[in-house]
Protein backbone atom coordinates (compact mmCIF):
# COMPACT_ATOMS: atom_id res chain seq x y z
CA UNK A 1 -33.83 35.01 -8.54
CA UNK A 2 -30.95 36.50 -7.10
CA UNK A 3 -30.48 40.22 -7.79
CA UNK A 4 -27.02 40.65 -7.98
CA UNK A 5 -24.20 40.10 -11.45
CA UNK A 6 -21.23 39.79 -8.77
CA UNK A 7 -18.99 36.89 -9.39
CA UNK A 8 -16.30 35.35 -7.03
CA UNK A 9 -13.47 37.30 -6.16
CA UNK A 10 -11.30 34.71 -6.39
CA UNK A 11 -10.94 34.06 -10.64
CA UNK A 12 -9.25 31.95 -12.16
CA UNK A 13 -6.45 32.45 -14.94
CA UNK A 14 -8.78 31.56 -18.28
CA UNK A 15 -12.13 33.90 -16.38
CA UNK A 16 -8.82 36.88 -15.81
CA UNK A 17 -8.14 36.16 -19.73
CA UNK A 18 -12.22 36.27 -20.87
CA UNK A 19 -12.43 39.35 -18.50
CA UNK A 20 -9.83 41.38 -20.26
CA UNK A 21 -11.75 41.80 -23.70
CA UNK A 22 -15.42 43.91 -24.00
CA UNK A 23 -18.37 43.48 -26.27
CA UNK A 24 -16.22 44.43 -29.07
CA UNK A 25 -13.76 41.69 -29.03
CA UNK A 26 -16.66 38.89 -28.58
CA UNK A 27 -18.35 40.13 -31.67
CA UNK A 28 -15.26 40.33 -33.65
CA UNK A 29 -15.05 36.45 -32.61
CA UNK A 30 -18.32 35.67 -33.26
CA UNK A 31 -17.82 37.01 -36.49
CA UNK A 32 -15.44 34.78 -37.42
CA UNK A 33 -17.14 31.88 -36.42
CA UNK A 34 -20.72 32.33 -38.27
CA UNK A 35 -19.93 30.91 -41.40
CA UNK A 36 -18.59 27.83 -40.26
CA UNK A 37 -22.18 27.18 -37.52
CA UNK A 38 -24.69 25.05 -39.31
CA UNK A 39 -27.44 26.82 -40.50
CA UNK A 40 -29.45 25.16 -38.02
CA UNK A 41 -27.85 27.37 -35.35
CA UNK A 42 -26.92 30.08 -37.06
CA UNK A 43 -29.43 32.38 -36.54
CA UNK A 44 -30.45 31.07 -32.75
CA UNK A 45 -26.37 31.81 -31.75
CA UNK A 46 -26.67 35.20 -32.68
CA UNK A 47 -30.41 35.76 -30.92
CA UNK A 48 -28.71 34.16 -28.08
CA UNK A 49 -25.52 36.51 -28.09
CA UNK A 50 -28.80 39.11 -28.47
CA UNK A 51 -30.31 37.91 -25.55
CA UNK A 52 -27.09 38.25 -23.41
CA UNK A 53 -25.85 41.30 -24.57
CA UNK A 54 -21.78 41.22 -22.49
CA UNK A 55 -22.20 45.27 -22.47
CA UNK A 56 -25.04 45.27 -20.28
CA UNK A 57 -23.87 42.70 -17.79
CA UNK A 58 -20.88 44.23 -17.26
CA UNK A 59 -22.99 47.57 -16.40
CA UNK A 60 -24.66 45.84 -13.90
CA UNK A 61 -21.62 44.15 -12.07
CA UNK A 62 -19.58 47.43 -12.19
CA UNK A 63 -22.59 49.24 -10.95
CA UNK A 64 -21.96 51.01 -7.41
CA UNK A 65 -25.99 49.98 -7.00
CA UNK A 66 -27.03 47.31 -9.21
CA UNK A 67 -30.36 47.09 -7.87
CA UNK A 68 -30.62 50.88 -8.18
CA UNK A 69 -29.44 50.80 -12.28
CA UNK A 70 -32.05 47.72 -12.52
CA UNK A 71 -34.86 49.91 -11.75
CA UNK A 72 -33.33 52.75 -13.69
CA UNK A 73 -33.74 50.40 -17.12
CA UNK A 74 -36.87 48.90 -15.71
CA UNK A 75 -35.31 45.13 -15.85
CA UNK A 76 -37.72 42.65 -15.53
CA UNK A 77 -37.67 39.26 -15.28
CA UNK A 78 -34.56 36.55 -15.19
CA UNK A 79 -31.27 38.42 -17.19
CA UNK A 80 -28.46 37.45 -15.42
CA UNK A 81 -26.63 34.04 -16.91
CA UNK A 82 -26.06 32.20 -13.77
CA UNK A 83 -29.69 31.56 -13.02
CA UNK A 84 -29.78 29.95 -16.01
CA UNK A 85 -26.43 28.27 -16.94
CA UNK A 86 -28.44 24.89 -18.99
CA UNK A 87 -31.61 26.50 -19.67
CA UNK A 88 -30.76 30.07 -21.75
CA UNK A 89 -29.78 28.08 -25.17
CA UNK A 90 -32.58 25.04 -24.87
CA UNK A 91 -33.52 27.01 -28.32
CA UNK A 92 -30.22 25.87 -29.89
CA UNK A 93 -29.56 22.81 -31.37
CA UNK A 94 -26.83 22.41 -30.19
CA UNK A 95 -28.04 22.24 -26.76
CA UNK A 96 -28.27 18.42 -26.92
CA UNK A 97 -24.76 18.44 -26.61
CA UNK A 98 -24.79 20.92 -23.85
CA UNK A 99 -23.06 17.81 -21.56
CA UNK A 100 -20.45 17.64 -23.67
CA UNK A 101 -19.67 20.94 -24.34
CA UNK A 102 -19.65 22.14 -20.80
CA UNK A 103 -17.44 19.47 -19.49
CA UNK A 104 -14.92 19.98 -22.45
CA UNK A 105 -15.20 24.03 -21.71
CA UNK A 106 -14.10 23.11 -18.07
CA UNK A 107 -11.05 20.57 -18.96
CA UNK A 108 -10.30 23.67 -21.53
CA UNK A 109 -10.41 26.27 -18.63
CA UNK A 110 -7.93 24.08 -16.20
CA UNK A 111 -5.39 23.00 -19.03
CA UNK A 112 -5.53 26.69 -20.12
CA UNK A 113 -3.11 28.56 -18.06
CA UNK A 114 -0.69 25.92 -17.77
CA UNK A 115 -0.66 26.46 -21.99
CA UNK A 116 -0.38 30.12 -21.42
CA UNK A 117 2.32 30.24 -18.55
CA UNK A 118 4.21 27.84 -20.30
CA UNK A 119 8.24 28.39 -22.82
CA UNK A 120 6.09 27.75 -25.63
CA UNK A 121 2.65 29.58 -25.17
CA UNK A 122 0.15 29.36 -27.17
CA UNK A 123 -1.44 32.69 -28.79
CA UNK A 124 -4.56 31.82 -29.86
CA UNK A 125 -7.36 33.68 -30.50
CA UNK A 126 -10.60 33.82 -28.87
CA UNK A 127 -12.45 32.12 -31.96
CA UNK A 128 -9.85 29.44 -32.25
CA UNK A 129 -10.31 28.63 -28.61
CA UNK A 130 -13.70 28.20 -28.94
CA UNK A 131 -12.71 25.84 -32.35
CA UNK A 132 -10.31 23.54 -30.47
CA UNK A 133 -12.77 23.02 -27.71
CA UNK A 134 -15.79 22.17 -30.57
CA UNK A 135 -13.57 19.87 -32.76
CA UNK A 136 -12.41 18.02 -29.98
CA UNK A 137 -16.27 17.27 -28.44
CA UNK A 138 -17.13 16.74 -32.58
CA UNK A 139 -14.38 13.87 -32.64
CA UNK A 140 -15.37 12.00 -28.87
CA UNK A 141 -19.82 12.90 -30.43
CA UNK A 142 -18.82 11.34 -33.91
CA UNK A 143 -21.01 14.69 -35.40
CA UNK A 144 -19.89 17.54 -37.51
CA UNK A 145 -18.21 20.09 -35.92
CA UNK A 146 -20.54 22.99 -37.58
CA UNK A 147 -23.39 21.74 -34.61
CA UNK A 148 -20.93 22.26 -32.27
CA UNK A 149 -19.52 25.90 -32.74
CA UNK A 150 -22.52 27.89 -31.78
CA UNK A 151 -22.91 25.98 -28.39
CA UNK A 152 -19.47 25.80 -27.44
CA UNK A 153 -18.90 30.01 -28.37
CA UNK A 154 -22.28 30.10 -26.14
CA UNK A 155 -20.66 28.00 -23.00
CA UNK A 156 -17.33 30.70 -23.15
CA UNK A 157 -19.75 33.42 -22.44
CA UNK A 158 -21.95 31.68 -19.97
CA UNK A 159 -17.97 31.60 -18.27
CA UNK A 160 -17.82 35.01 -18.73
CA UNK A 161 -20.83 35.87 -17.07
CA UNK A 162 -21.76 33.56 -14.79
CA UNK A 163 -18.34 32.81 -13.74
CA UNK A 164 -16.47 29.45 -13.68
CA UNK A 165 -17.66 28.60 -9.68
CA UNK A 166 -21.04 28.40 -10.81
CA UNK A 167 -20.45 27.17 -14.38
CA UNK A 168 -18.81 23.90 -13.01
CA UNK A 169 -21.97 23.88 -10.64
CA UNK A 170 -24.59 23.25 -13.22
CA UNK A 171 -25.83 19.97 -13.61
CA UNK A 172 -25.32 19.89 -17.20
CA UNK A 173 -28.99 18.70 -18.20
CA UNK A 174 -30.57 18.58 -21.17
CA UNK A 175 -33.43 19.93 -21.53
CA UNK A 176 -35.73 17.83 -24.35
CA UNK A 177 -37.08 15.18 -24.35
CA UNK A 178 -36.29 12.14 -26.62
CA UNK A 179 -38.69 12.72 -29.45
CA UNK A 180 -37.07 16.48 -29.98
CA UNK A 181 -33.36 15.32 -29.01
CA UNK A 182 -34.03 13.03 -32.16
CA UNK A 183 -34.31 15.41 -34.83
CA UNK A 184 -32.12 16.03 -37.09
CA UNK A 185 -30.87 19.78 -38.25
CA UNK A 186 -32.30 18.90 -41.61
CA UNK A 187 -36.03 18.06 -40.09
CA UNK A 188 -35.94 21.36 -38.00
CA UNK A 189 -34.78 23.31 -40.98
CA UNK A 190 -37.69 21.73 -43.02
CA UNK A 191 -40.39 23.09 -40.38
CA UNK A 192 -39.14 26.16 -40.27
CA UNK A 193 -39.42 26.83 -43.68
CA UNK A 194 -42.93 25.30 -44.22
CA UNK A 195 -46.12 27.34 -44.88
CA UNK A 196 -49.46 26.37 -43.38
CA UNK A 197 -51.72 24.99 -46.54
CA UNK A 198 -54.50 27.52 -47.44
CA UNK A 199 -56.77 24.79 -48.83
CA UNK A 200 -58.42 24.50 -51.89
CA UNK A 201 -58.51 28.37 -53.16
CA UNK A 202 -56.05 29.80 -50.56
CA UNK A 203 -54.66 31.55 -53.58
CA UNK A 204 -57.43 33.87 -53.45
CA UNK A 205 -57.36 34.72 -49.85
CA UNK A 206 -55.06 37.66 -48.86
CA UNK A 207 -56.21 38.60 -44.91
CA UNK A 208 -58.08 35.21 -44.42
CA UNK A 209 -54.79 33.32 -44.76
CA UNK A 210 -53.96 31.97 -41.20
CA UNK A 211 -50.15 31.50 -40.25
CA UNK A 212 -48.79 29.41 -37.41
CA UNK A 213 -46.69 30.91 -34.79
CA UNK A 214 -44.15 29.00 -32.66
CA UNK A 215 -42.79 30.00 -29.46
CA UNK A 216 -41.02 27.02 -28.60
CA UNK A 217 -39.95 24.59 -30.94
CA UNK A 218 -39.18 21.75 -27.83
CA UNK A 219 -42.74 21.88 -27.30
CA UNK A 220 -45.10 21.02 -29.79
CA UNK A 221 -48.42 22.62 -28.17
CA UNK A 222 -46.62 25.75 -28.14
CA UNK A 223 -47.68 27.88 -31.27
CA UNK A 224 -50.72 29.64 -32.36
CA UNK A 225 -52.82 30.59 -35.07
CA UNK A 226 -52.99 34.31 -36.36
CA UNK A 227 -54.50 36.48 -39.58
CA UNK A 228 -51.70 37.31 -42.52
CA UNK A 229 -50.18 40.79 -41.46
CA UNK A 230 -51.62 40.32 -38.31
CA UNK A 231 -48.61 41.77 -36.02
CA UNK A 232 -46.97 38.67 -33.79
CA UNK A 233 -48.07 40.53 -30.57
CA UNK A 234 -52.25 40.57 -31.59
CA UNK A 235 -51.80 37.26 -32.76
CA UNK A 236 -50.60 35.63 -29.22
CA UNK A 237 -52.97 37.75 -27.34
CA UNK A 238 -55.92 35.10 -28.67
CA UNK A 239 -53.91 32.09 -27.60
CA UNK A 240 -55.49 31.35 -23.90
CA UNK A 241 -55.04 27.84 -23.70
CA UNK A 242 -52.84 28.12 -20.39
CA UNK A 243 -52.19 30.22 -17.49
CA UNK A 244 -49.74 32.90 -19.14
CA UNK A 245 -49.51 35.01 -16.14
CA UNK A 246 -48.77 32.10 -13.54
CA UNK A 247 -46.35 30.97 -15.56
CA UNK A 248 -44.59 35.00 -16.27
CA UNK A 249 -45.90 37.64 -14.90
CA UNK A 250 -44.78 39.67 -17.33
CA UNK A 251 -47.45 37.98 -19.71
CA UNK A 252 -51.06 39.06 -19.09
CA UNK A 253 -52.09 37.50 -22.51
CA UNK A 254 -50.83 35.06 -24.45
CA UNK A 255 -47.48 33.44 -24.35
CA UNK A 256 -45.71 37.16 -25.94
CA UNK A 257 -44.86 39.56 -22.81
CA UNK A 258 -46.42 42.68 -23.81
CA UNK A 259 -47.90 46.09 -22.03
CA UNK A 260 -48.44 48.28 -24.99
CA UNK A 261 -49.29 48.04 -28.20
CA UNK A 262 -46.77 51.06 -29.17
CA UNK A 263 -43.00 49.99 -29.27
CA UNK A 264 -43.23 52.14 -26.03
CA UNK A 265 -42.18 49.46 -23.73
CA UNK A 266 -39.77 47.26 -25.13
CA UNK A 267 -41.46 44.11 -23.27
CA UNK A 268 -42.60 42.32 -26.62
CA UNK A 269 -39.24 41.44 -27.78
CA UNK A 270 -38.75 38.37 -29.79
CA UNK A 271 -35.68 36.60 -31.75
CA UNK A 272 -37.02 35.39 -34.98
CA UNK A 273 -35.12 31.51 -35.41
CA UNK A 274 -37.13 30.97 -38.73
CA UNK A 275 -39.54 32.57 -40.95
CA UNK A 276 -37.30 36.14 -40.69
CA UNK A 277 -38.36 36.91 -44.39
CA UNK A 278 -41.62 36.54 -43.72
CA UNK A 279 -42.43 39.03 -41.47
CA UNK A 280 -42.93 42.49 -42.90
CA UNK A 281 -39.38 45.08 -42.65
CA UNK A 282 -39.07 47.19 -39.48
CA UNK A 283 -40.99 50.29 -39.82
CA UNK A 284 -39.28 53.87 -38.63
CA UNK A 285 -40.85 53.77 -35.18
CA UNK A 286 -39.37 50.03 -34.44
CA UNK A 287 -35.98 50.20 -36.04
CA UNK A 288 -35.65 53.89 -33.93
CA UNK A 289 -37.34 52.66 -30.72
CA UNK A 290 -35.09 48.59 -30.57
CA UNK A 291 -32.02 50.77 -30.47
CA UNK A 292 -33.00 52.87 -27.96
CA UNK A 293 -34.07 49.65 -25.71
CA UNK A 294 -30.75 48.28 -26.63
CA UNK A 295 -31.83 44.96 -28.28
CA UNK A 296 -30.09 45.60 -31.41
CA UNK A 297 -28.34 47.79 -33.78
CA UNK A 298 -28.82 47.35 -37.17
CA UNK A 299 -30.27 48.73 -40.50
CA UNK A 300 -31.36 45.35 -41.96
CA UNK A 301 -34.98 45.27 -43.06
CA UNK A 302 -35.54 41.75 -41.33
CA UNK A 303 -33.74 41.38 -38.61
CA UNK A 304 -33.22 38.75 -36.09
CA UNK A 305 -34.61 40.61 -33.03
CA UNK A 306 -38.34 42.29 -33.26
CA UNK A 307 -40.80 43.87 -31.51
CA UNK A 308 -43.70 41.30 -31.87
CA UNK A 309 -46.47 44.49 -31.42
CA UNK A 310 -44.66 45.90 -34.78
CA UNK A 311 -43.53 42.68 -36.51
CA UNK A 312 -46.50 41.63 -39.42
CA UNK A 313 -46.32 38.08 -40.27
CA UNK A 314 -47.01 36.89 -43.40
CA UNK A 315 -46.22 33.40 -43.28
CA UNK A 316 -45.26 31.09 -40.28
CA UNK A 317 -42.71 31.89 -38.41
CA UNK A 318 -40.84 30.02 -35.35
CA UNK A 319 -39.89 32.97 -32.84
CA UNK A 320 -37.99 32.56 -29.47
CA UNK A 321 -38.87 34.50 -26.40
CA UNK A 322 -35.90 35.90 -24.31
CA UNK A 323 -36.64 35.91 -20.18
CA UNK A 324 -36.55 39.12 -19.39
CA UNK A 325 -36.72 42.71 -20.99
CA UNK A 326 -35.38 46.50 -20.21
CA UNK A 327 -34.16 49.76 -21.17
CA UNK A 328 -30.61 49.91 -22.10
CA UNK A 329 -29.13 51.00 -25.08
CA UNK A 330 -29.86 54.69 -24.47
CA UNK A 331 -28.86 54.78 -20.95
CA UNK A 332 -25.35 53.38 -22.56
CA UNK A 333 -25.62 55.56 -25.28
CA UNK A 334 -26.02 58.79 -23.23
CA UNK A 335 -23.06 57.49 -21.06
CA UNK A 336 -20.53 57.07 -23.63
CA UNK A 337 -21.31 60.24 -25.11
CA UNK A 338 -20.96 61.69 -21.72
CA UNK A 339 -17.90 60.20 -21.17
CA UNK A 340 -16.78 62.02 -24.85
CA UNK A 341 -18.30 65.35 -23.67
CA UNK A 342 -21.49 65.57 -25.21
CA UNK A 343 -24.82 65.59 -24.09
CA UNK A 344 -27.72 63.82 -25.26
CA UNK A 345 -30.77 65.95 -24.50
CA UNK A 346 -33.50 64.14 -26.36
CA UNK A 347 -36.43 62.86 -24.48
CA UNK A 348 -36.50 59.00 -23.67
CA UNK A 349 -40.12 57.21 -23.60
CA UNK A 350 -40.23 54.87 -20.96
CA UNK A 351 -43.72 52.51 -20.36
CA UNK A 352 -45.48 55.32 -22.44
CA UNK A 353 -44.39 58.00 -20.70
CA UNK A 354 -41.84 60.77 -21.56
CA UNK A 355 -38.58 60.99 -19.56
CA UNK A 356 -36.30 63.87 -19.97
């Protein structure tokens, strides 16, 4: 994996325009464009916007030593977009389309400065970019345009960080195989929502119930089994039907990353696709210790993004696991309060130890 976030020098006119707006702005269009994603994709667009926070990527490419900050957050794994142009939204739905989406995105990018330069530009917004571009693969696809939002606002920021060189260098693939590209949003949605059967007198079992866990909902060997309120991290730890650390190194059992057992580490992050309500609310320690890694800021009980060594299942649940893991949002914190004049003096843990 390469270990830099520089792009080309040389940008074009639509990368200058994606360029000019921060974190911010993208959420504000994201925003917008939630209620009209399917439900199917929904949830995974906003794990994936999660999973590729803009804030942190731009960290690393202003960085005077990226390699330098990279050890500072202990970054691990593959984070950086253009290693992974077709492969980071496989979890989306609307991945089949990928094709489609990132050859429209392309035609969108060359057409769009003559638009802008032009007597009569055009002043539309982010979001409505990202609409025209979606309708117009809908119509040539023949499917609703809903399936096509969450994809399409995911191919704008693959543009954004990845840049458009290596964008148009992608192959384009997609990455199912028939059976899965067959589904239908309305199958998916079923499994998600469906409970494993108890038997006979499950209703009298409390912490004998067993709850299936997927990890990957392209492959169907990839779940496991664990005990109701069993936390997701315990659970995987049993599953040892392949080679978890050949395949990540960050995984020394089971298919969940993981080196504590203590939100200390940050390495057992998950976004939840399905099943959120069924996983017990975020406890003081993980809603204090997810901020400080910078995977999310929120107050909701259930959230999307979890720590699997905190989350408690207590019914099945279809989880996705992001590439890579770190130490971010306190390092950004303590900068922008820098940056206002204050100083942030409280200690940090980092892998289990304290850091002051």
């Amino acid at each position: 994996m390469s270990t830099t976030a520089t792009q080309s020098t040389t940008e074009t006119p639509f990368e200058e325009f994606l360029k000019d707006h921060d974190e911010a702005w993208w959420a504000e269009a994201l925003a917008q464009l939630l209620p009209g994603i399917h439900e199917v994709d929904r949830a995974a667009t906003r794990i994936w916007f999660a999973f590729y926070p803009l804030e942190l990527f731009c960290e690393l490419e202003q960085a005077d030593d990226p390699e330098a900050l990279m050890r500072e957050l202990l970054m691990q794994g593959n984070y950086f977009l253009k290693d992974q142009i077709d492969s980071s939204h496989k979890f989306l739905y609307g991945h089949r389309f990928w094709p489609e989406v990132k050859t429209a995105v392309a035609e969108h990018a060359d057409l769009w400065h003559g638009l802008q330069s032009g007597p009569n530009a055009p002043t539309a917004s982010l979001a409505d970019q990202i609409r025209e571009v979606a309708r117009d693969v809908a119509e040539l696809l023949k499917v609703d345009q809903s399936l096509l939002l969450g994809i399409t606002a995911v191919a704008f920021m693959t543009v954004r960080q990845a840049g458009m060189a290596a964008f148009r260098a992608a192959k384009g693939e997609v990455l199912l195989d028939q059976k899965h590209v067959r589904k239908s949003p309305a199958q998916i949605l079923k499994e998600r929502a469906k409970d494993d059967g108890q038997g006979l007198m499950g209703f009298l079992k409390t912490v004998d119930k067993k709850w299936t866990i997927t990890f990957d909902e392209s492959d169907d060997k990839a779940h496991y089994k664990m005990n109701n309120m069993q936390d997701l991290a315990w659970g995987a730890a049993a599953d040892h039907t392949r080679d978890w650390r050949a395949i990540d190194p960050r995984r020394p059992e089971g298919p969940i990353p993981v080196e504590c057992r203590s939100a200390a580490c940050g390495t057992c992050w998950v976004g939840v696709i399905g099943g959120a309500e069924k996983l017990a609310d975020v406890g003081a320690r993980e809603g204090t210790r997810i901020k400080e890694f910078g995977y999310i800021n929120t107050a909701e009980p259930k959230p999307l993004i979890r720590l699997a060594c905190q989350a408690q299942a207590q019914g099945a649940v279809s989880i996705v696991i992001p590439p890579w893991n770190g130490f971010f949002g306190k390092y950004l914190k303590t900068k922008k309060l820098a940056a206002a004049g204050v100083t942030d003096s409280a200690p940090t843990i980092l892998r289990g130890k304290i850091q002051r």
